[in-house]
C-alpha atoms as a PDB file:
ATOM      1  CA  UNK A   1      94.605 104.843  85.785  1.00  0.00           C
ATOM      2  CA  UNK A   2      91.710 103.884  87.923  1.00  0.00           C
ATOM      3  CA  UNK A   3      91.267 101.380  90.471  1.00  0.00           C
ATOM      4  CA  UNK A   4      87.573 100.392  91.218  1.00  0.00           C
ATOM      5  CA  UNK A   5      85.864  98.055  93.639  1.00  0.00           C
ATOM      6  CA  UNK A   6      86.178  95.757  91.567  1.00  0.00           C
ATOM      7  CA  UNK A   7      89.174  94.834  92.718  1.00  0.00           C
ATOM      8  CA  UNK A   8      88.687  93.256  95.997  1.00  0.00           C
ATOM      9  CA  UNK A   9      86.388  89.975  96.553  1.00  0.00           C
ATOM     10  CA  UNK A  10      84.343  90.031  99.561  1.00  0.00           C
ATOM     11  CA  UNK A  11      86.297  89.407 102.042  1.00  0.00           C
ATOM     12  CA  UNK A  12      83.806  88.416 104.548  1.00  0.00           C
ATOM     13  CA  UNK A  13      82.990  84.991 102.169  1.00  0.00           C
ATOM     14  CA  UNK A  14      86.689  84.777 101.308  1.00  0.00           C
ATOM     15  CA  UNK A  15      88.305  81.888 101.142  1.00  0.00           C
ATOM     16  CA  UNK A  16      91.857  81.300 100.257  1.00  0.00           C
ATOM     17  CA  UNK A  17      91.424  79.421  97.566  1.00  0.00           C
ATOM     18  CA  UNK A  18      89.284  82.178  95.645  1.00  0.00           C
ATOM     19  CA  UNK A  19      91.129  83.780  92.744  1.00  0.00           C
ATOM     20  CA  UNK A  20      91.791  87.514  92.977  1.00  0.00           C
ATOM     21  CA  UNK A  21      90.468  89.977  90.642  1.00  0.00           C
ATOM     22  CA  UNK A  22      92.752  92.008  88.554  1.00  0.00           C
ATOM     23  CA  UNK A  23      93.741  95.713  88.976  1.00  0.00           C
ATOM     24  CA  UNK A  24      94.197  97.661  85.719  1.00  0.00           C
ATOM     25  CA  UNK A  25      97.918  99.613  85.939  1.00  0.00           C
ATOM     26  CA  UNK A  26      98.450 101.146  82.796  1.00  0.00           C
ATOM     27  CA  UNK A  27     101.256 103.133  83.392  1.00  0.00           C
ATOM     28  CA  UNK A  28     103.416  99.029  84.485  1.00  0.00           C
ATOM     29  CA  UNK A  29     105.458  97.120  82.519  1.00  0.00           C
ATOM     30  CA  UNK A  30     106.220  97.461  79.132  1.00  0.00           C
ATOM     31  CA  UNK A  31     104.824  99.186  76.098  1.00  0.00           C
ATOM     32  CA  UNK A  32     106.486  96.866  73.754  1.00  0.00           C
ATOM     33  CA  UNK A  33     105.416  93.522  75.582  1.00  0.00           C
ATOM     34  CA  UNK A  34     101.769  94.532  76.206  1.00  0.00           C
ATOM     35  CA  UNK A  35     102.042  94.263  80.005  1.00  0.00           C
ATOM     36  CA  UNK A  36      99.598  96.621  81.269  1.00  0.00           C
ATOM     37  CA  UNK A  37      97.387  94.628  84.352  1.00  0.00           C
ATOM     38  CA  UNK A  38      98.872  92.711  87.140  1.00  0.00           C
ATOM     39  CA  UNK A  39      97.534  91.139  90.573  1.00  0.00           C
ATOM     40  CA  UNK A  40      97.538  93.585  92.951  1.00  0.00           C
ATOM     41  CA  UNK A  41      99.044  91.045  95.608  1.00  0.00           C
ATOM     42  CA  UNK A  42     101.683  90.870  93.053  1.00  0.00           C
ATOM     43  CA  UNK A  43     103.404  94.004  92.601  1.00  0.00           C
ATOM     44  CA  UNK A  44     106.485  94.165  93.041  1.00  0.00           C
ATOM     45  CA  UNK A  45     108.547  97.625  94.553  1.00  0.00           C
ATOM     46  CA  UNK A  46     109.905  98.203  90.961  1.00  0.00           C
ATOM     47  CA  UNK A  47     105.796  98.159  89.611  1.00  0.00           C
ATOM     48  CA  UNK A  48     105.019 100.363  92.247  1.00  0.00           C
ATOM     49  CA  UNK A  49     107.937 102.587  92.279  1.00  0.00           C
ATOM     50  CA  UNK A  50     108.034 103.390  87.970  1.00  0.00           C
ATOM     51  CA  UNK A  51     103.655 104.106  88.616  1.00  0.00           C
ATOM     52  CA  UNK A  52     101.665 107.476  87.938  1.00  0.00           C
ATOM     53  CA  UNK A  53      98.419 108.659  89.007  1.00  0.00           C
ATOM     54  CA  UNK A  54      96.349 111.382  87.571  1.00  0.00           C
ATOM     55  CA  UNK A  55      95.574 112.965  90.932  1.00  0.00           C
ATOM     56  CA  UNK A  56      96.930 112.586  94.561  1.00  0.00           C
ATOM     57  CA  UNK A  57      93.103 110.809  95.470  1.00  0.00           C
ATOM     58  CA  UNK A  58      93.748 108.085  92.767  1.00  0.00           C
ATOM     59  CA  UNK A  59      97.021 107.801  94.906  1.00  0.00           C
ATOM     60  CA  UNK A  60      95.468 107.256  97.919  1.00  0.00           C
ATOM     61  CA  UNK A  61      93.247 105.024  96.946  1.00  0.00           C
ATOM     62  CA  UNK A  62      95.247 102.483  95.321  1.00  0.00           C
ATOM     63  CA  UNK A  63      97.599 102.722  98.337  1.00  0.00           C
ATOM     64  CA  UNK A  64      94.318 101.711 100.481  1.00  0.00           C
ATOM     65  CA  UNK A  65      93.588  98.835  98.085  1.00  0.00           C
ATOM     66  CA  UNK A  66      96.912  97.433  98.178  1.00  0.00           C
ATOM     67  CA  UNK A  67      96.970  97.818 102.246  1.00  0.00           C
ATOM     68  CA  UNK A  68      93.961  95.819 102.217  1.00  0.00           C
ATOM     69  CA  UNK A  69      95.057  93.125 100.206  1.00  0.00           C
ATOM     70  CA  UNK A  70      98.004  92.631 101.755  1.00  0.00           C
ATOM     71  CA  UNK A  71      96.545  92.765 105.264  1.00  0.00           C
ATOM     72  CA  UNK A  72      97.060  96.076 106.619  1.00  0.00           C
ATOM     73  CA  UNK A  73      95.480 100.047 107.161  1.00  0.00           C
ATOM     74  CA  UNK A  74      96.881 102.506 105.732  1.00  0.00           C
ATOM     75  CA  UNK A  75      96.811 106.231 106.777  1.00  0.00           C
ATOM     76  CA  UNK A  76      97.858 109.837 105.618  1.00  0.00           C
ATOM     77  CA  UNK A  77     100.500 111.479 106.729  1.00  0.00           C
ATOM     78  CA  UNK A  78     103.009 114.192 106.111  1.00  0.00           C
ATOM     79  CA  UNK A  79     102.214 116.593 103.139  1.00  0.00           C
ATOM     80  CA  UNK A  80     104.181 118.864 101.606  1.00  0.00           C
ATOM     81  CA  UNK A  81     102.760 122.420  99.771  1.00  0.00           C
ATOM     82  CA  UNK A  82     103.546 125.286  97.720  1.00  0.00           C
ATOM     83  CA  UNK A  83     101.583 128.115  97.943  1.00  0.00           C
ATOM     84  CA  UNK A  84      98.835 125.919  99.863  1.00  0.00           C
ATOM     85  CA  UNK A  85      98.828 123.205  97.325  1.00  0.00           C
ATOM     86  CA  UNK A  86      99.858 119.872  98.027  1.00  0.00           C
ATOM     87  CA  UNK A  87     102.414 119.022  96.166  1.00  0.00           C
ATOM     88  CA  UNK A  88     104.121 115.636  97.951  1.00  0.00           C
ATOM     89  CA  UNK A  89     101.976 113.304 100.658  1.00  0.00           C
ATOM     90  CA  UNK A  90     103.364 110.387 102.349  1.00  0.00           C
ATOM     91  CA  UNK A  91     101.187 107.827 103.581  1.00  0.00           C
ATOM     92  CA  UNK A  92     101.730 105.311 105.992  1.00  0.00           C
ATOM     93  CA  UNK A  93     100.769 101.778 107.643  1.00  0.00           C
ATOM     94  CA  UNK A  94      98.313 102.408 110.440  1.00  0.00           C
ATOM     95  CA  UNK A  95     100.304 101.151 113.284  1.00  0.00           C
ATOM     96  CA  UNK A  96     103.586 103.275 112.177  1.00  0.00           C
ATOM     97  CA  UNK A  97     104.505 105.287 114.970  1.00  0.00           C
ATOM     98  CA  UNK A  98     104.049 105.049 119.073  1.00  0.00           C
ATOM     99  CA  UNK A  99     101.924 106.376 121.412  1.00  0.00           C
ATOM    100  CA  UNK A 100     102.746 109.733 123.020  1.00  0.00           C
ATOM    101  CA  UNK A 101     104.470 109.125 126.125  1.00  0.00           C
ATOM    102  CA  UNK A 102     102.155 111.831 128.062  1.00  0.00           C
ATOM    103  CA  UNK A 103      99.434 109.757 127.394  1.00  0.00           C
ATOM    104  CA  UNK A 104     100.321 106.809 128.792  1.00  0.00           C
ATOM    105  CA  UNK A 105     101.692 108.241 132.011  1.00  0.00           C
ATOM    106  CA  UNK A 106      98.647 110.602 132.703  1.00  0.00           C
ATOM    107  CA  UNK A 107      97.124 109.532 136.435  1.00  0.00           C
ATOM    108  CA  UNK A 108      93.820 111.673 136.049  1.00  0.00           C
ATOM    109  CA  UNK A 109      92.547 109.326 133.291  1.00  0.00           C
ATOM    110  CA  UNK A 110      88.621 108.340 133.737  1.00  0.00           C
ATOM    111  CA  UNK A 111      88.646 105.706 131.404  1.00  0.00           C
ATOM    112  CA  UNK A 112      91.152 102.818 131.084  1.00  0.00           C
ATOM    113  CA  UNK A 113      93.732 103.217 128.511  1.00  0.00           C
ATOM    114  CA  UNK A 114      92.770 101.678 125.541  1.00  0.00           C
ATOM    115  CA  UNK A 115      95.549  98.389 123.961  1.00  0.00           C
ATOM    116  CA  UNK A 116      98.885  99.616 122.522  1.00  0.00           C
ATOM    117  CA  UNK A 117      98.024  99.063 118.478  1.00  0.00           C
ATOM    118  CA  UNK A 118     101.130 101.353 117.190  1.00  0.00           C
ATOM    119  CA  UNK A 119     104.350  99.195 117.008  1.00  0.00           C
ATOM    120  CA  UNK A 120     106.748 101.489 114.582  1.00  0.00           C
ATOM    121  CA  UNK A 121     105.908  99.861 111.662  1.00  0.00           C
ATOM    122  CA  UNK A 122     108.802 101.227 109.102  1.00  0.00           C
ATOM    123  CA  UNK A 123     105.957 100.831 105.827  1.00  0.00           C
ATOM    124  CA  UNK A 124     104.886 103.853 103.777  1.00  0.00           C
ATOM    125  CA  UNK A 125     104.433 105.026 100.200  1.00  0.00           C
ATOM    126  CA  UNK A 126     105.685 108.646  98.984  1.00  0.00           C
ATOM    127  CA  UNK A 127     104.257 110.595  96.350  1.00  0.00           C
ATOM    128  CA  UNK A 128     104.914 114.144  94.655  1.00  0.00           C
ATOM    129  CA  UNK A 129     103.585 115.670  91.557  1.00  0.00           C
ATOM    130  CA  UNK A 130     105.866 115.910  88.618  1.00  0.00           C
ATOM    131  CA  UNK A 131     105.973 120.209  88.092  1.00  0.00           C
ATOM    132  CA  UNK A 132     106.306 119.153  84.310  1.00  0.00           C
ATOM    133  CA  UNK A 133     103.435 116.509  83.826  1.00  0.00           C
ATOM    134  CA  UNK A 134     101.099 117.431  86.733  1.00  0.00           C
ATOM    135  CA  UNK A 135     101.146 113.536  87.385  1.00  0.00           C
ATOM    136  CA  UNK A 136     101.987 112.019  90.949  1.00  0.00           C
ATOM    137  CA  UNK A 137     104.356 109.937  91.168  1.00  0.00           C
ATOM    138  CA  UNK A 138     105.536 107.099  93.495  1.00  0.00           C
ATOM    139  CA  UNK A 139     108.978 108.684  94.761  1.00  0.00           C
ATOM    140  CA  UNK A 140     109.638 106.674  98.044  1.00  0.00           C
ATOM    141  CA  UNK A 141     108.213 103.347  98.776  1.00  0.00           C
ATOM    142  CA  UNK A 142     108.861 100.821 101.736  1.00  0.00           C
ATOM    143  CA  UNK A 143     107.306  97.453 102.046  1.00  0.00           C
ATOM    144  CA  UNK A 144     108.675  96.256 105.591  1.00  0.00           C
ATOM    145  CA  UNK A 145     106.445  95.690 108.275  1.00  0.00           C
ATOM    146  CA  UNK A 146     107.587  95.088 111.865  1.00  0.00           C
ATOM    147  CA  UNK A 147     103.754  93.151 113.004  1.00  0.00           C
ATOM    148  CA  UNK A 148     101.994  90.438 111.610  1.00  0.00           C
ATOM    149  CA  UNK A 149      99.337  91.034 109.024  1.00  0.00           C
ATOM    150  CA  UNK A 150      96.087  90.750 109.155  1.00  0.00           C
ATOM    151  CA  UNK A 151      94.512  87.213 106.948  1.00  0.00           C
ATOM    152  CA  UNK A 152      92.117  88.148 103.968  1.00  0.00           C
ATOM    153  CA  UNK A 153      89.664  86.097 106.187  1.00  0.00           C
ATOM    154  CA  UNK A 154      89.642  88.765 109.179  1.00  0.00           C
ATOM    155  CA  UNK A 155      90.039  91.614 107.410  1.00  0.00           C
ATOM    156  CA  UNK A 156      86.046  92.501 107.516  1.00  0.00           C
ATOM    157  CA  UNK A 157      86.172  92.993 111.118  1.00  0.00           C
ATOM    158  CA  UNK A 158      89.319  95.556 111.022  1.00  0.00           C
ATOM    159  CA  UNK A 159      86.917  99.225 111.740  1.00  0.00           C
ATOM    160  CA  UNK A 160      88.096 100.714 108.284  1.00  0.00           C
ATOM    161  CA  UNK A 161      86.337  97.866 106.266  1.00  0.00           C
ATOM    162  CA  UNK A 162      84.080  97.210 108.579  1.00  0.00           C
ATOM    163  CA  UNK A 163      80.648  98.291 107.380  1.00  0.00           C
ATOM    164  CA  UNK A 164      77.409  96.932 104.983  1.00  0.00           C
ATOM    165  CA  UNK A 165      77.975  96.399 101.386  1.00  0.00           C
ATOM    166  CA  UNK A 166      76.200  98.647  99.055  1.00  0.00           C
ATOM    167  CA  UNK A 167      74.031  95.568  98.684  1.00  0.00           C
ATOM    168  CA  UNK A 168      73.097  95.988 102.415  1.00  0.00           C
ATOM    169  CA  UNK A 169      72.893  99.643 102.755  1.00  0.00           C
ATOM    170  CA  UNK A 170      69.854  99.580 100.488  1.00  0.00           C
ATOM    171  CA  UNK A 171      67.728  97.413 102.093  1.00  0.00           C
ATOM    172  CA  UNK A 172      68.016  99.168 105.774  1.00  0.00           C
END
């Protein structure tokens, strides 16, 4: 399965009436029915919970492609190993979790604390590789956020996406 750029329109000249470009799933739907693409804005938890990858980095990146479509970060989290292999790897919204306590009550700060952006969002993905098939697979998924989401239209200016296009890179 591979997700490529392809996927995402630019979403600095997006508009919301622009049609979205497919993302190739092969391992969704049904064999017998031929359903093997969807939108990526319209998976549903069942598509994403019954989907493979070949590698834990083909994970994570259609995890980051489907935060950015739907208006969110995403981040890595726990992992799990065996004999220093990673064998399970969670990965979550960006603004799961809170800030540290100490660091908000610390009075010998030189620079002003920076705005709250971590609000407990409850949103991750979980995968693990199957010991039989050496494929990882979606094992945990929740798609509940506690904040508002970020429009297509604004999502250029959030720093992870922020950046030139490979357009722009070449002519600096």
């Amino acid at each position: 399965m591979g997700i490529d750029q392809e996927t995402f329109i630019n979403v600095s000249e997006a508009d919301e009436d622009v049609p979205q470009e497919k993302t190739h799933i092969d391992e969704i739907g049904d064999e017998e029915a031929g359903v093997h693409e969807k939108f990526i804005t319209k998976l549903t938890a069942d598509d994403i919970f019954s989907m493979e990858f070949y590698s834990e980095q083909e994970a994570i990146k259609f995890y980051s492609n489907y935060a950015r479509w739907h208006g969110f970060v995403s981040r890595r989290h726990n992992t799990s190993k065996v004999k220093g292999k990673v064998v399970m790897r969670e990965l979550f919204c960006n603004r799961e979790g809170l800030r540290e306590r100490k660091h908000l009550v610390r009075l010998n700060r030189i620079r002003e604390h920076r705005l709250l952006t971590r609000c407990n969002c409850p949103d991750k993905i979980r995968v693990r590789q199957n010991k039989e098939t050496k494929k990882w697979e979606v094992v945990g998924f929740r798609e509940k956020h506690n904040h508002e989401l970020t429009l297509s239209q604004f999502m250029h200016k959030i720093p992870k996406y922020r950046g030139l296009s490979e357009g722009c890179g070449g002519l600096v």
